[in-house]
N, C-alpha and C. Protein backbone atom coordinates (compact mmCIF):
# COMPACT_ATOMS: atom_id res chain seq x y z
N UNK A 1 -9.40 4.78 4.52
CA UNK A 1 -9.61 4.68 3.09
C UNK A 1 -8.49 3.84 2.50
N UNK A 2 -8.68 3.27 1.33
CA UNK A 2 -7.74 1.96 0.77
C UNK A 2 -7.78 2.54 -1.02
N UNK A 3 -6.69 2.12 -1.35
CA UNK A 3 -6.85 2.60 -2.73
C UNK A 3 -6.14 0.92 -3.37
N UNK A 4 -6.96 0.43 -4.34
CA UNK A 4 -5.99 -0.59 -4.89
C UNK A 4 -5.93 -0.49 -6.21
N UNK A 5 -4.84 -1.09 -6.76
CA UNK A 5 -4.35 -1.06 -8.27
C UNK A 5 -4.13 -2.21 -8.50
N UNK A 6 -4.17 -2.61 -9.78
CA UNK A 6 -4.19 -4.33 -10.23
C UNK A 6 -2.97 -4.17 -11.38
N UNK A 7 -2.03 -5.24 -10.87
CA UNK A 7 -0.80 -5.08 -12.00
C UNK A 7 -0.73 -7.10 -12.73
N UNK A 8 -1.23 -7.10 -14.06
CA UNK A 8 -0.87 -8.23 -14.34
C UNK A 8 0.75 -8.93 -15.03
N UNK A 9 1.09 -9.77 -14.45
CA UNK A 9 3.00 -10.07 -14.82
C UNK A 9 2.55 -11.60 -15.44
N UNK A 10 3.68 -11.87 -16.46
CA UNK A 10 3.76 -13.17 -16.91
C UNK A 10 5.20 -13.89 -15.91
N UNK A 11 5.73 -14.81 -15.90
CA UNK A 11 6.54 -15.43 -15.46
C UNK A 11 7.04 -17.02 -15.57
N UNK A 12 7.74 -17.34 -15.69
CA UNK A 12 7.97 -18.98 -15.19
C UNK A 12 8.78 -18.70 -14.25
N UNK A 13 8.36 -20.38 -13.50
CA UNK A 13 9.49 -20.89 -12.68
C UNK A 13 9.71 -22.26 -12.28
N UNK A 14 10.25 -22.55 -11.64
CA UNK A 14 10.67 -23.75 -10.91
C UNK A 14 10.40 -24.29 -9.62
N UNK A 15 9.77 -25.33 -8.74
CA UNK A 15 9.22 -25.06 -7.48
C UNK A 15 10.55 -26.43 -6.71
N UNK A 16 11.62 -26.23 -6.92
CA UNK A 16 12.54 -27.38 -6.69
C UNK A 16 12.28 -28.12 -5.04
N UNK A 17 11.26 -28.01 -4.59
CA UNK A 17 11.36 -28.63 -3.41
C UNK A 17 9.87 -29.54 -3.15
N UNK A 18 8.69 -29.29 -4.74
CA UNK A 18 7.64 -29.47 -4.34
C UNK A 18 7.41 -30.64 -4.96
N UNK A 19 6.74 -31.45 -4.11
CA UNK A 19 6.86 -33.37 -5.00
C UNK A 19 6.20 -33.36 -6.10
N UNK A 20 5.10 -32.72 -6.38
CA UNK A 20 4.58 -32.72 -7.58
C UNK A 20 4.93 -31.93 -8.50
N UNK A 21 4.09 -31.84 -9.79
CA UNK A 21 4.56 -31.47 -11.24
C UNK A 21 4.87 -30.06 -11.20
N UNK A 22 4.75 -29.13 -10.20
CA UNK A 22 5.48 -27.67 -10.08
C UNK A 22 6.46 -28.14 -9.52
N UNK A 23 7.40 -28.80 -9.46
CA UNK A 23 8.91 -29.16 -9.77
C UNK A 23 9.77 -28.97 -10.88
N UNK A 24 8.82 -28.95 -12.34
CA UNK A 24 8.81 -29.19 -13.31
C UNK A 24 8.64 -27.22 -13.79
N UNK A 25 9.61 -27.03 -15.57
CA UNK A 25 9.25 -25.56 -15.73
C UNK A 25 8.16 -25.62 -16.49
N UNK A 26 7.32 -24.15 -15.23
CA UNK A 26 6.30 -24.17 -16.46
C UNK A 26 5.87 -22.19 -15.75
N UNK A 27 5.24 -22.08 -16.17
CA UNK A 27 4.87 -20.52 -15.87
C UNK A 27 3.42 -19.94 -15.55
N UNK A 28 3.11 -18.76 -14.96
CA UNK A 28 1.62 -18.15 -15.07
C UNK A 28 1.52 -16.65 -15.19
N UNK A 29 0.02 -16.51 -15.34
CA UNK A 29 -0.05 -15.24 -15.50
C UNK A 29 -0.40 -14.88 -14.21
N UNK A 30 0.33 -13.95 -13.42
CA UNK A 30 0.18 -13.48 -12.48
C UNK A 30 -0.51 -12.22 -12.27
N UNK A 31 -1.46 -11.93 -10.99
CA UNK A 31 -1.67 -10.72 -11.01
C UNK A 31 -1.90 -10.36 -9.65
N UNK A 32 -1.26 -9.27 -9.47
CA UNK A 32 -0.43 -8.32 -8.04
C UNK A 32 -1.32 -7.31 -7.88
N UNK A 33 -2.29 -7.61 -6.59
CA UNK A 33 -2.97 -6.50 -6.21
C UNK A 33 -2.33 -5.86 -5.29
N UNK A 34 -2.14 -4.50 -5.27
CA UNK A 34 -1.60 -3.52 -4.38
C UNK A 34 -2.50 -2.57 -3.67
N UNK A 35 -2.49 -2.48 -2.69
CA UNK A 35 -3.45 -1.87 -1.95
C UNK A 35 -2.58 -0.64 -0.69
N UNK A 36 -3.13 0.40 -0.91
CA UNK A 36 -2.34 1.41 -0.19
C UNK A 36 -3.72 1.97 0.69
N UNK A 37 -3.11 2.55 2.39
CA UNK A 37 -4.21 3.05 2.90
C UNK A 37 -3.94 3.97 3.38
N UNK A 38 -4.40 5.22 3.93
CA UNK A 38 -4.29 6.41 4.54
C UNK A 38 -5.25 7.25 4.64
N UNK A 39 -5.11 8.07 5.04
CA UNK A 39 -6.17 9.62 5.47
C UNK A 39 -6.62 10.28 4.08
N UNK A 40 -7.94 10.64 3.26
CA UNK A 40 -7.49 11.39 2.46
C UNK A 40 -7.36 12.92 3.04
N UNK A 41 -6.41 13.47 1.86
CA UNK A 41 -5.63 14.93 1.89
C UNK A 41 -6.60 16.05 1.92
N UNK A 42 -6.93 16.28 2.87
CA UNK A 42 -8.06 17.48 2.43
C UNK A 42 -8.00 18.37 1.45
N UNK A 43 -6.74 19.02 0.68
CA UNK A 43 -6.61 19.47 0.05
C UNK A 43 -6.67 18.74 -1.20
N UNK A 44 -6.13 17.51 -1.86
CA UNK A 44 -5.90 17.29 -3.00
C UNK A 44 -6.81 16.19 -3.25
N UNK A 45 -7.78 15.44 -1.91
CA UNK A 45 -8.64 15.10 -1.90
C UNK A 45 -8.33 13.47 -1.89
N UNK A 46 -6.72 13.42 -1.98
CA UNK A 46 -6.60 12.11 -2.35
C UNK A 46 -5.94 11.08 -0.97
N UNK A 47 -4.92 9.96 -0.61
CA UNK A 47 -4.40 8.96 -0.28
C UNK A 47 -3.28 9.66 -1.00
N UNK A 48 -3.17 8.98 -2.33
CA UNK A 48 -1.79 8.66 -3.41
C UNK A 48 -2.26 8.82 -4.54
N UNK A 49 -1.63 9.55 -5.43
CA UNK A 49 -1.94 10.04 -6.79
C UNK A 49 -1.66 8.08 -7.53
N UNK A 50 -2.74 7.76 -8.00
CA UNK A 50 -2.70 6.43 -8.92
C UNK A 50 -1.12 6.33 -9.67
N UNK A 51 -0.73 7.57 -9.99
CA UNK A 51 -0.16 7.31 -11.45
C UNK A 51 1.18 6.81 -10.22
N UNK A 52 1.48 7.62 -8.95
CA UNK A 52 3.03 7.73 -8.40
C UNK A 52 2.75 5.90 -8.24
N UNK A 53 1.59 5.64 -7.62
CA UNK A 53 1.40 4.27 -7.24
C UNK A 53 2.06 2.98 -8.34
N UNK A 54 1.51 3.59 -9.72
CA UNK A 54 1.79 2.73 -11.05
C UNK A 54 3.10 2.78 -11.04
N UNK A 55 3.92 3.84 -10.87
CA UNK A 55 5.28 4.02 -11.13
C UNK A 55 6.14 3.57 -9.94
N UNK A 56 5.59 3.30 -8.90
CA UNK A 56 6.98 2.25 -7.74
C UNK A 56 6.69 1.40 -8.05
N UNK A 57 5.35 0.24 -8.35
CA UNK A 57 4.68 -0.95 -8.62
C UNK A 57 5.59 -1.49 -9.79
N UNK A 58 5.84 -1.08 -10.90
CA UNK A 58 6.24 -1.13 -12.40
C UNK A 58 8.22 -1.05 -12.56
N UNK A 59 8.83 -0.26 -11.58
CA UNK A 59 9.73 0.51 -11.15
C UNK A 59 10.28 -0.96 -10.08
N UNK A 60 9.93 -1.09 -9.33
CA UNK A 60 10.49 -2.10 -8.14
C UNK A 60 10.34 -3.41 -8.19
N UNK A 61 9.29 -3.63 -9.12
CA UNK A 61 8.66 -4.76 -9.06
C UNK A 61 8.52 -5.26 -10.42
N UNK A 62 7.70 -4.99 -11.19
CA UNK A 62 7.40 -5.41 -12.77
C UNK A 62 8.73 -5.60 -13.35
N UNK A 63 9.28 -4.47 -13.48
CA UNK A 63 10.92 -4.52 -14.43
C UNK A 63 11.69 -5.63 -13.90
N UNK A 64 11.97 -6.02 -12.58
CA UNK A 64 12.41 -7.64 -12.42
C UNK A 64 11.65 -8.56 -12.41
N UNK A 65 10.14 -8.82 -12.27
CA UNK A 65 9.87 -9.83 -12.85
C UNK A 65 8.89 -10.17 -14.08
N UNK A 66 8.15 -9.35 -14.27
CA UNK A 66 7.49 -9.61 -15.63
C UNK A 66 8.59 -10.03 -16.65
N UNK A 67 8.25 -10.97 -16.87
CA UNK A 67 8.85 -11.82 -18.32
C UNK A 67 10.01 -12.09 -18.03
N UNK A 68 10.32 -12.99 -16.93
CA UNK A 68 11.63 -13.64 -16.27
C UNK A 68 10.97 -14.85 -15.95
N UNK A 69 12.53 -15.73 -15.88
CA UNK A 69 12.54 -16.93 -14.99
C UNK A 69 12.64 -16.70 -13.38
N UNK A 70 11.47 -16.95 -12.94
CA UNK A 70 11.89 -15.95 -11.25
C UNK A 70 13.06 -17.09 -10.62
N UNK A 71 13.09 -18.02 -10.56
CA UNK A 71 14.65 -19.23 -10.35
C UNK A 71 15.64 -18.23 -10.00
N UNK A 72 15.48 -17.13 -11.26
CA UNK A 72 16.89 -16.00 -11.54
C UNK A 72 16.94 -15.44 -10.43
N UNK A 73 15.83 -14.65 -9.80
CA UNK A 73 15.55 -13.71 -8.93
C UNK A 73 15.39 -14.62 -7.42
N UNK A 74 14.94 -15.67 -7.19
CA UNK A 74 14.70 -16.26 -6.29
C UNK A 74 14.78 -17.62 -5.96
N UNK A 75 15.62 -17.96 -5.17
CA UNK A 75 15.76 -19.73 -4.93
C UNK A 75 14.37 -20.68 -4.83
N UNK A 76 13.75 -20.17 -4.41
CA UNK A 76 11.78 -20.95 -4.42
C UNK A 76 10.87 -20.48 -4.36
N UNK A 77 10.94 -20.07 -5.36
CA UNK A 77 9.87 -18.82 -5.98
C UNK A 77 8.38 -19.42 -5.96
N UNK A 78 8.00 -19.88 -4.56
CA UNK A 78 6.62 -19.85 -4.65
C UNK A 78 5.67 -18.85 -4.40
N UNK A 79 4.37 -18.67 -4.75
CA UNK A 79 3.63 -17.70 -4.52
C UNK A 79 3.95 -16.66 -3.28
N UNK A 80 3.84 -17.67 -2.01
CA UNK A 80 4.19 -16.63 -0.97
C UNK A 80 5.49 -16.39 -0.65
N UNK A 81 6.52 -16.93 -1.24
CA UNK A 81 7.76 -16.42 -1.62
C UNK A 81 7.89 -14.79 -2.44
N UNK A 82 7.03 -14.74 -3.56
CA UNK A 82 6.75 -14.03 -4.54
C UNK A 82 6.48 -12.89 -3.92
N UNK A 83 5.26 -12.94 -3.15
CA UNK A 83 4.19 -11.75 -2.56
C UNK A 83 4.92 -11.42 -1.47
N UNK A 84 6.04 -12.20 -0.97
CA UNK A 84 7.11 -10.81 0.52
C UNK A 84 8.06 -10.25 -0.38
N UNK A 85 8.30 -10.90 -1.49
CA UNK A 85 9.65 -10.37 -2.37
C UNK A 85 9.15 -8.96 -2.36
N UNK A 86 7.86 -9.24 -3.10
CA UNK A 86 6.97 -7.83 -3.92
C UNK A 86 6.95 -6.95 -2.63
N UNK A 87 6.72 -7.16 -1.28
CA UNK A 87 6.44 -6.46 -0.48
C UNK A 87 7.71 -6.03 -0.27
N UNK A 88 8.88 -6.37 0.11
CA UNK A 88 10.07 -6.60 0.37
C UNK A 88 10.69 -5.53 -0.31
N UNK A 89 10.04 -4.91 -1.64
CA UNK A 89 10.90 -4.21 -2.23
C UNK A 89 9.88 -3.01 -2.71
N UNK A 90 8.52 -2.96 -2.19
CA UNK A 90 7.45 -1.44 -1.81
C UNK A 90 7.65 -0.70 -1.17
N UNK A 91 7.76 -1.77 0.15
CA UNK A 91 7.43 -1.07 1.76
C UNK A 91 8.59 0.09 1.81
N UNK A 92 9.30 0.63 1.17
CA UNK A 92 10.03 1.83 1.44
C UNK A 92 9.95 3.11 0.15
N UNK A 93 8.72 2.39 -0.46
CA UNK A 93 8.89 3.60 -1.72
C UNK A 93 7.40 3.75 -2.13
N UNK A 94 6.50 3.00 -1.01
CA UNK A 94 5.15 3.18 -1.22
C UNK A 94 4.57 3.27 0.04
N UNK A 95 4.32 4.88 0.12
CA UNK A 95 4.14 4.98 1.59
C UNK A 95 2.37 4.07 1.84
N UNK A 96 2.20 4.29 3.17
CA UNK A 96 0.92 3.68 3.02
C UNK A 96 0.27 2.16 2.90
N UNK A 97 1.36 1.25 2.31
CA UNK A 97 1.27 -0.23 1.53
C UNK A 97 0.98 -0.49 2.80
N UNK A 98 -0.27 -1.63 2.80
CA UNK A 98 -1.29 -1.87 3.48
C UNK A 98 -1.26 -3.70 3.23
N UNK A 99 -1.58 -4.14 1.89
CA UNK A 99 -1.85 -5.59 1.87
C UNK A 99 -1.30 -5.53 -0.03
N UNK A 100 -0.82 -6.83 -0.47
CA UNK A 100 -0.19 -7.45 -1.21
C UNK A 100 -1.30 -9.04 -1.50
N UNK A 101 -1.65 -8.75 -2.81
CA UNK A 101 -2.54 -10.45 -3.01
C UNK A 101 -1.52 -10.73 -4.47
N UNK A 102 -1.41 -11.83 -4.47
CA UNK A 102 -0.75 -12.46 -6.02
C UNK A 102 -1.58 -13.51 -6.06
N UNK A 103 -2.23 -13.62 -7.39
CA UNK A 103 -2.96 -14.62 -8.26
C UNK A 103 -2.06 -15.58 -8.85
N UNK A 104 -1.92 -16.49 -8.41
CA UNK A 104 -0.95 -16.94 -9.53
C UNK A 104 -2.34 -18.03 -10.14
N UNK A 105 -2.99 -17.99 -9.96
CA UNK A 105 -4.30 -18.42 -11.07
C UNK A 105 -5.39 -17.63 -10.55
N UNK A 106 -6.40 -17.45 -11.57
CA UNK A 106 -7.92 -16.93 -10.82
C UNK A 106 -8.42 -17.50 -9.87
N UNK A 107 -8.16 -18.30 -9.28
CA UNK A 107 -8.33 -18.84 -8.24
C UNK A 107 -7.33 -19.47 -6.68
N UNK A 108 -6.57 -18.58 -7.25
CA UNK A 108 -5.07 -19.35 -5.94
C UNK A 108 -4.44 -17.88 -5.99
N UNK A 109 -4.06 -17.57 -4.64
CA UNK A 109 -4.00 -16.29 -4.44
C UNK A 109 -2.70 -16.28 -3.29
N UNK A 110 -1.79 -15.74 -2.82
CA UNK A 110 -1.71 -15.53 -1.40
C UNK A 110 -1.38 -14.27 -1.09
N UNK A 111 -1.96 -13.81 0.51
CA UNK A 111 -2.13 -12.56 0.66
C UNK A 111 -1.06 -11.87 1.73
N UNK A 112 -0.42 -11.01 1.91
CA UNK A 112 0.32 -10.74 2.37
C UNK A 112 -0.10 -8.99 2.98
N UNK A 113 0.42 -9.08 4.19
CA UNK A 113 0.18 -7.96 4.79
C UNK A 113 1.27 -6.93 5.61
N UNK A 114 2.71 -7.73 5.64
CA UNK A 114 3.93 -7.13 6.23
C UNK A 114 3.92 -7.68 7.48
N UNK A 115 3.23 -9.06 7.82
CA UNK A 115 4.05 -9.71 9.08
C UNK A 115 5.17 -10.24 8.78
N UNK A 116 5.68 -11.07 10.01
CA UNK A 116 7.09 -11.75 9.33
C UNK A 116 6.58 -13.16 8.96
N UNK A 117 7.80 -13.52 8.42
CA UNK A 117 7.37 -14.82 7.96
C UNK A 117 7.37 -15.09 5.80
């Protein structure tokens, strides 16, 4: 069983290594799917209570970057830069974390699952 939650973040940044115009500052609306998997609890019927989920997501993640220059937080803050950060700082306070997607448009995504790299 998989449980996912959708967290949307604003941001700018800087892509200092990329030849084209994301070299340049500019920003998006991002949005961080989190996906947790496990057994459900026979007793409580659940995986992970939503709300504990909202509160490491918001807690580890949102409070440093929603509404930052990620530059601040990260030397090349590209998407899949972004989505190991995000993982980078779950994987010990969200049991279960399974897969990581960031939108950085409705259509451009990258997905992350806790290999290396």
């Amino acid at each position: 069983m998989r449980l996912r939650m959708d967290y949307p973040f604003c941001s700018s940044h800087v892509l200092p290594r990329h030849p084209g115009r994301c070299k340049n500052l500019h920003g998006h609306n991002y949005l961080l799917q989190v996906v947790v998997a496990g057994k459900t609890d026979p007793v409580s019927g659940m995986i992970m209570d939503f709300e504990d989920m909202e509160r490491a997501v918001k807690e580890h993640v949102l409070a440093v970057l929603d509404h930052r220059h990620l530059n601040d937080v990260m030397e090349n803050p590209t998407a899949e830069h972004i989505v190991k950060w995000c993982w980078d700082h779950l994987k010990n306070t969200l049991p279960g974390l399974d897969e990581l997607i960031l939108f950085e448009t409705p259509d451009c995504c990258a997905i992350y699952r806790g290999e290396d790299g």
